[in-house]
Protein backbone atom coordinates (compact mmCIF):
# COMPACT_ATOMS: atom_id res chain seq x y z
CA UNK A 1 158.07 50.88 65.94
CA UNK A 2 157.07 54.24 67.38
CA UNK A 3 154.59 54.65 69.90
CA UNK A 4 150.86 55.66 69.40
CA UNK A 5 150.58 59.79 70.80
CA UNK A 6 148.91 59.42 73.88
CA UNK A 7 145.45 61.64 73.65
CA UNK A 8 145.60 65.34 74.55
CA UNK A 9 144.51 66.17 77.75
CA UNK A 10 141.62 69.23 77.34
CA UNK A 11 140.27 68.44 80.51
CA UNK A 12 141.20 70.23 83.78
CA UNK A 13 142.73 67.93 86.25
CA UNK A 14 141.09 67.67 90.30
CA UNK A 15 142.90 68.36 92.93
CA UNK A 16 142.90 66.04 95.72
CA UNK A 17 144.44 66.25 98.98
CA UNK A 18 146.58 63.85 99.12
CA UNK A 19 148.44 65.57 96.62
CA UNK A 20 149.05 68.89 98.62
CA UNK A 21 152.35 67.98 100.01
CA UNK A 22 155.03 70.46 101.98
CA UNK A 23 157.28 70.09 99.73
CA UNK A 24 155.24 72.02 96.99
CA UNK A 25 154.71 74.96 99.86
CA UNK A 26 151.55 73.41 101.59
CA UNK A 27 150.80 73.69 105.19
CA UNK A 28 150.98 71.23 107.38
CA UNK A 29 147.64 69.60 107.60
CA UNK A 30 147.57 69.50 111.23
CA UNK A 31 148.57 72.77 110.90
CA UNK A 32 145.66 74.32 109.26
CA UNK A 33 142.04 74.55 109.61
CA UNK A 34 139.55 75.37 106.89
CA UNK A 35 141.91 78.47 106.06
CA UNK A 36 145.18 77.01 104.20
CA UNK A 37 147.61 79.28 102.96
CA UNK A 38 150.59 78.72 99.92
CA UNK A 39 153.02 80.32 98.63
CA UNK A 40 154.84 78.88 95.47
CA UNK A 41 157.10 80.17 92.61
CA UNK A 42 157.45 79.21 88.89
CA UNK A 43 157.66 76.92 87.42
CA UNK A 44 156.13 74.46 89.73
CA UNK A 45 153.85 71.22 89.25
CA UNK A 46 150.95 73.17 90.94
CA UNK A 47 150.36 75.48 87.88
CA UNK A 48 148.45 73.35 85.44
CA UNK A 49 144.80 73.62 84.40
CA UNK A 50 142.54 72.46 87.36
CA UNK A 51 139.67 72.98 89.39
CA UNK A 52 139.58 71.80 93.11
CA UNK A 53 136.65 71.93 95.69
CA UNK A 54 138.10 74.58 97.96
CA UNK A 55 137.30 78.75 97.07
CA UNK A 56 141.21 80.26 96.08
CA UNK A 57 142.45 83.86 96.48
CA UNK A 58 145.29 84.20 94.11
CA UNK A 59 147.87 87.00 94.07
CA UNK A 60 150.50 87.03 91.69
CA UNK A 61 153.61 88.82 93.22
CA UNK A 62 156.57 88.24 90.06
CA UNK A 63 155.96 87.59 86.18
CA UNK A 64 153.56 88.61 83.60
CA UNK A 65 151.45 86.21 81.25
CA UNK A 66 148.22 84.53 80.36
CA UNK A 67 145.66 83.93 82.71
CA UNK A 68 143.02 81.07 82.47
CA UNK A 69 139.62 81.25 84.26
CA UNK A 70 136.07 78.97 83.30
CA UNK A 71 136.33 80.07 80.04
CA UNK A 72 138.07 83.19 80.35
CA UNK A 73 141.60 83.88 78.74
CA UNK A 74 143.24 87.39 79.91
CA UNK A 75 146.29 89.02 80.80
CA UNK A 76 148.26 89.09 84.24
CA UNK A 77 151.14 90.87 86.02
CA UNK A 78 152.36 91.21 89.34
CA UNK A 79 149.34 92.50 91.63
CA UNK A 80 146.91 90.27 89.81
CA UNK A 81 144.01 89.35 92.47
CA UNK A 82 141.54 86.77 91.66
CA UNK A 83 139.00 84.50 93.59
CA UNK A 84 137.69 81.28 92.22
CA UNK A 85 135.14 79.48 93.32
CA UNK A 86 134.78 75.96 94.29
CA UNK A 87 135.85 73.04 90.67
CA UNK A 88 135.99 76.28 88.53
CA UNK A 89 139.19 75.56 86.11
CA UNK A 90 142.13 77.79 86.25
CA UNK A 91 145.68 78.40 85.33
CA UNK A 92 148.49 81.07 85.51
CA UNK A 93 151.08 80.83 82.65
CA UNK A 94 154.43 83.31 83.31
CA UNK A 95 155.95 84.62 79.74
CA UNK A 96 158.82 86.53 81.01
CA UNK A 97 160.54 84.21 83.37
CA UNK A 98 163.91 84.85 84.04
CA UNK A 99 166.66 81.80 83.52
CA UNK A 100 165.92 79.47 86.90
CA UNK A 101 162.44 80.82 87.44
CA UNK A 102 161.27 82.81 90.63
CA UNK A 103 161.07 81.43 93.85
CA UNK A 104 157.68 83.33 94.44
CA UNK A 105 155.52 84.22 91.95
CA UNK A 106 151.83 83.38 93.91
CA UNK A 107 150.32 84.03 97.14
CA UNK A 108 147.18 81.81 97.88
CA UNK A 109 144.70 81.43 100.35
CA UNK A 110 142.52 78.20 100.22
CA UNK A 111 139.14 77.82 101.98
CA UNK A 112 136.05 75.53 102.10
CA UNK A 113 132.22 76.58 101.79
CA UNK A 114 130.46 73.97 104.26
CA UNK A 115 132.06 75.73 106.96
CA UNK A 116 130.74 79.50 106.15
CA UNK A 117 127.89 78.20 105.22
CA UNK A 118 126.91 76.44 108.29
CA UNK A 119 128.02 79.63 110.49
CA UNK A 120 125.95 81.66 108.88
CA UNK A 121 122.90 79.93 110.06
CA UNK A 122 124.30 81.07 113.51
CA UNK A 123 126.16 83.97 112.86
CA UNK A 124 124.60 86.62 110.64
CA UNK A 125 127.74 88.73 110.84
CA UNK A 126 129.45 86.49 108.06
CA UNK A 127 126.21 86.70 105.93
CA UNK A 128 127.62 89.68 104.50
CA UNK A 129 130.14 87.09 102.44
CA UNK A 130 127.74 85.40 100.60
CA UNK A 131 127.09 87.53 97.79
CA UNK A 132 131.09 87.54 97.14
CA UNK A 133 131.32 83.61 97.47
CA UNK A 134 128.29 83.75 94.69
CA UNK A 135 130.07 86.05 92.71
CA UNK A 136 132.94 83.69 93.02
CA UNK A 137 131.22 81.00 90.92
CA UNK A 138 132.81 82.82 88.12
CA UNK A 139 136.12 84.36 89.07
CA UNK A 140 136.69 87.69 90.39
CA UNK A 141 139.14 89.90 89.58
CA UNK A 142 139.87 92.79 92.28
CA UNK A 143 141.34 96.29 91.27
CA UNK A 144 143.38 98.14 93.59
CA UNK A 145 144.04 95.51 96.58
CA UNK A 146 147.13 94.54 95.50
CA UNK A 147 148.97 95.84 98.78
CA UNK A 148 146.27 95.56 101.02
CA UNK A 149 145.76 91.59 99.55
CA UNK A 150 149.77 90.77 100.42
CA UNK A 151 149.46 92.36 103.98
CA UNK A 152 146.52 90.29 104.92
CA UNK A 153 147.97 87.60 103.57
CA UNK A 154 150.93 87.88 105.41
CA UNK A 155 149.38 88.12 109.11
CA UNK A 156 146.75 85.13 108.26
CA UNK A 157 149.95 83.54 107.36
CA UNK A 158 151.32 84.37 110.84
CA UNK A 159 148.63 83.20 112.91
CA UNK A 160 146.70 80.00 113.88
CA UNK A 161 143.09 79.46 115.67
CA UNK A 162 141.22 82.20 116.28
CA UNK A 163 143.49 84.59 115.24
CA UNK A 164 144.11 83.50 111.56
CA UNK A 165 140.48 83.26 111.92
CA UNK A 166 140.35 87.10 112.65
CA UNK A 167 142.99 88.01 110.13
CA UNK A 168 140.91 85.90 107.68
CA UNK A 169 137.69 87.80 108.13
CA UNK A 170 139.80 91.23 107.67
CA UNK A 171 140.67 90.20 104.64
CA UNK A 172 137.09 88.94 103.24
CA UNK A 173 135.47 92.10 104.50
CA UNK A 174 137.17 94.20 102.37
CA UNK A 175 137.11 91.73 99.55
CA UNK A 176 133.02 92.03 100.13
CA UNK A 177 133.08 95.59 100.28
CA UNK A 178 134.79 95.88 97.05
CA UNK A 179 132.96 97.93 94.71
CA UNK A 180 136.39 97.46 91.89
CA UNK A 181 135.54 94.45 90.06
CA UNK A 182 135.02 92.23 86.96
CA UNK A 183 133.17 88.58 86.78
CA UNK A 184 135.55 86.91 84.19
CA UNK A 185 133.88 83.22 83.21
CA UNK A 186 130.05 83.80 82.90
CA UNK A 187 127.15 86.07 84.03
CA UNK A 188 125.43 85.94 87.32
CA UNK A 189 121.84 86.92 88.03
CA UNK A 190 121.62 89.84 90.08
CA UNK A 191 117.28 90.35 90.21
CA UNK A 192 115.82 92.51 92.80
CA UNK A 193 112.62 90.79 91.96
CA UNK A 194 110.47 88.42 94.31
CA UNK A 195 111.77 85.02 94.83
CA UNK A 196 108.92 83.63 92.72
CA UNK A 197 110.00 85.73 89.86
CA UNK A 198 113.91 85.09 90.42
CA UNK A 199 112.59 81.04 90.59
CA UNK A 200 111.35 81.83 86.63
CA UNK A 201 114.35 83.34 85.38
CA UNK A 202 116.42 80.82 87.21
CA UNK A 203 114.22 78.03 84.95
CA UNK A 204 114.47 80.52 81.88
CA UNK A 205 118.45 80.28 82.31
CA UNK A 206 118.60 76.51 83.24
CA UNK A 207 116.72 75.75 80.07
CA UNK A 208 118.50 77.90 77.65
CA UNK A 209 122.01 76.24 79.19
CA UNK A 210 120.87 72.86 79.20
CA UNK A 211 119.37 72.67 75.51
CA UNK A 212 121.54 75.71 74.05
CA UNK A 213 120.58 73.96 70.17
CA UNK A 214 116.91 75.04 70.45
CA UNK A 215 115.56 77.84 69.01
CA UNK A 216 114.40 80.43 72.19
CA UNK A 217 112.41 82.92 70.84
CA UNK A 218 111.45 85.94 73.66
CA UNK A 219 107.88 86.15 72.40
CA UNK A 220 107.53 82.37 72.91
CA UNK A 221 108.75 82.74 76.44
CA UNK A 222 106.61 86.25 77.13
CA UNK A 223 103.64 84.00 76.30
CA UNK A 224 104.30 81.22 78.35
CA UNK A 225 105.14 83.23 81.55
CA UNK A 226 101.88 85.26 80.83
CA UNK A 227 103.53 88.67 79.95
CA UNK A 228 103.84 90.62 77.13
CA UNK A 229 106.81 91.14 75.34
CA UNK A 230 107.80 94.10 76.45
CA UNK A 231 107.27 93.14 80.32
CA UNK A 232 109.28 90.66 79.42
CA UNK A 233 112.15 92.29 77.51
CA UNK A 234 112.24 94.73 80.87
CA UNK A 235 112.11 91.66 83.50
CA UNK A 236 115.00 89.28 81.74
CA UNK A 237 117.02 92.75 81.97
CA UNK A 238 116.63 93.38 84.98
CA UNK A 239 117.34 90.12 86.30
CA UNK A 240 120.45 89.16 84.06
CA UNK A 241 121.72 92.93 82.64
CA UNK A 242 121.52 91.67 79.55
CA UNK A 243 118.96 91.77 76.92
CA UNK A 244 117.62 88.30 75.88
CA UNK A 245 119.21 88.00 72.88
CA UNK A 246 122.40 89.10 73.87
CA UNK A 247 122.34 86.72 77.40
CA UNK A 248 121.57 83.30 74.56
CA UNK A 249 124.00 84.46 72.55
CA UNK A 250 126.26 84.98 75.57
CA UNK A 251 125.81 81.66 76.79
CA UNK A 252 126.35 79.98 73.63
CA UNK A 253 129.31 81.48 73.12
CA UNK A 254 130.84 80.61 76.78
CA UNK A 255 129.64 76.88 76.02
CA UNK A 256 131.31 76.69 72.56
CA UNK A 257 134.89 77.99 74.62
CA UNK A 258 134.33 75.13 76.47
CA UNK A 259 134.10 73.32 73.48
CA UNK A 260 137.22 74.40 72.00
CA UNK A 261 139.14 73.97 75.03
CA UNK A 262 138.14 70.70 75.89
CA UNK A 263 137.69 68.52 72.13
CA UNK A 264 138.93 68.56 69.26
CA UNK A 265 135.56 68.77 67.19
CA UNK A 266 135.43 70.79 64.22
CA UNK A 267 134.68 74.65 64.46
CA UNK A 268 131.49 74.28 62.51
CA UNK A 269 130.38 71.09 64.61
CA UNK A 270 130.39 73.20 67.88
CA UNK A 271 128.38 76.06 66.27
CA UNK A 272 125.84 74.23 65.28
CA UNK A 273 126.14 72.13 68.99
CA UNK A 274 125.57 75.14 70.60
CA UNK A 275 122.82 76.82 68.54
CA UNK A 276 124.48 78.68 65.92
CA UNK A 277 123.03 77.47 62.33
CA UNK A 278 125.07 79.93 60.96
CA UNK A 279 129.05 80.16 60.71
CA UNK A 280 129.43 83.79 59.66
CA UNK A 281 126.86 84.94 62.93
CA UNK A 282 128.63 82.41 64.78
CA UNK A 283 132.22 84.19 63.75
CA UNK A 284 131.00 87.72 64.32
CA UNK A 285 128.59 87.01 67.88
CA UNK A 286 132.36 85.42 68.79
CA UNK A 287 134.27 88.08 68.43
CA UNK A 288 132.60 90.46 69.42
CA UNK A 289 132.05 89.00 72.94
CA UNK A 290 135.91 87.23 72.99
CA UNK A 291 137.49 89.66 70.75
CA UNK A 292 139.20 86.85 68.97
CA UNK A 293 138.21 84.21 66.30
CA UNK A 294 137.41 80.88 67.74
CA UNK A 295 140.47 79.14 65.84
CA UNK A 296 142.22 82.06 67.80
CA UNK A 297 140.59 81.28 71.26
CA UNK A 298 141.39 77.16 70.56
CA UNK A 299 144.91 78.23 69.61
CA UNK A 300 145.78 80.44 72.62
CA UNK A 301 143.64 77.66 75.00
CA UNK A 302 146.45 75.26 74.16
CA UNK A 303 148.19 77.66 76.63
CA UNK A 304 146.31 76.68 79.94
CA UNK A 305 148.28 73.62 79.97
CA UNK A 306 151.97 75.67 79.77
CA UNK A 307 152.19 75.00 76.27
CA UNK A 308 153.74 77.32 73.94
């Protein structure tokens, strides 16, 4: 009698510590502080689709394939720099692997936030970091730090204490300073308003993300935040460089990737989930922001877990 399929796992898997032995290219726990760094080739039981709590610099040094970020699918070859934030799903899939695989195809730098966050209180010098670690949330993809990325990782790499400490801080600085850059899961509010108006469009954004099926209408919203239309259309633009219309449709478009990647519902079930009650403006908004179908996206998703 054969044996039921077990369910397909569309879920990123968590990382836990326990799991980050030597023998995969880990350091030494008692060996490390809050910096860790890792080196590993391909194929290797570290590249899967997961999330963990720590931020991770990734540099891919050998190979070319698919990358896998939030809900981001993309290309990669060697000099490929990314930072993810803390439990934001990724993956790196190689293509072109030679017969045996490489012995190094990824250089990594893992760190936690609770200790940058706590200096900062103390330190206003590392301050200037926070902005990147927010942009982080999403996945950042670096242009033109490919050789500069593999030096500094090579003398934090080198050091312990203070000095990988120093090393580390080179290396962030000019990751801050870097003006070369695309968010790849999801958009992040950048408002030079007050901090009471920032506090509305943060509740304008919560609500449309936590009940994407409702109907949001910018008049409705204009009216309830005592502003006309206009002032409205002007603020939410501002604040999210996107018009309104284009930021829900955004957002229901990033939720229904989830969607794809993680059930197995029908195509027309996550429109209408996500706010769509129509399948041809559902196709089109889609493609146009992913530049695929979404039977496309679910197809090439399959891929985050190394599956052809």
């Amino acid at each position: 009698m054969a044996m039921p399929a077990l369910p397909r796992q569309t879920r990123p898997e968590l990382e836990h510590d326990y799991t980050r032995s030597t023998e995969l290219g880990y350091e030494p726990p008692e060996a490390a502080g809050f910096i860790r760094c890792l080196s590993h080739g391909f194929p290797t039981p570290l590249a899967r689709w997961h999330y963990h709590d720590e931020y991770e610099l990734h540099l891919i040094t050998a190979t070319s394939g698919k990358v896998f970020v939030g809900d981001w699918i993309g290309q990669f070859q060697p000099g490929h720099l990314v930072l993810t934030g803390p439990r934001l799903p990724h993956n790196w899939i190689s293509m072109d692997l030679p017969e045996g695989g490489v012995p190094e195809r990824d250089l990594v730098i893992q760190f936690q936030h609770a200790p940058i966050a706590a200096s900062c209180e103390t330190i206003p010098e590392l301050r200037e970091l926070l902005p990147l670690l927010e942009r982080a949330r999403h996945g950042v993809e670096f242009f033109g730090l490919q050789a500069q990325a593999a030096q500094h990782w090579q003398r934090i790499k080198a050091r312990q204490g203070l000095a990988r400490f120093a090393a580390f801080c080179g290396l962030m600085s000019e990751l801050a300073h870097s003006t070369d850059f695309r968010l790849l899961s999801s958009t992040q509010l950048q408002s030079e308003d007050n901090d009471a108006e920032l506090d509305q469009i943060n509740a304008i954004v919560s609500r449309i993300t936590d009940h994407l099926a409702e109907p949001f209408s910018a008049a409705d919203l204009a009216q309830e935040l005592g502003m006309t239309e206009s002032r409205f259309s002007r603020f939410f633009r501002r604040a999210t460089g996107n018009r309104f219309t284009d930021f829900v449709n955004l957002v229901r478009v990033n939720r229904a990737c989830q969607l794809l990647m993680e059930t197995d519902h029908y195509i027309t079930r996550i429109a209408y989930d996500v706010g769509f009650n129509n399948m041809a403006n559902f196709n089109r908004r889609f493609l146009n922001i992913k530049g695929m179908t979404p039977s496309e996206y679910r197809k090439q998703g399959t891929g985050r877990f190394g599956m052809k």
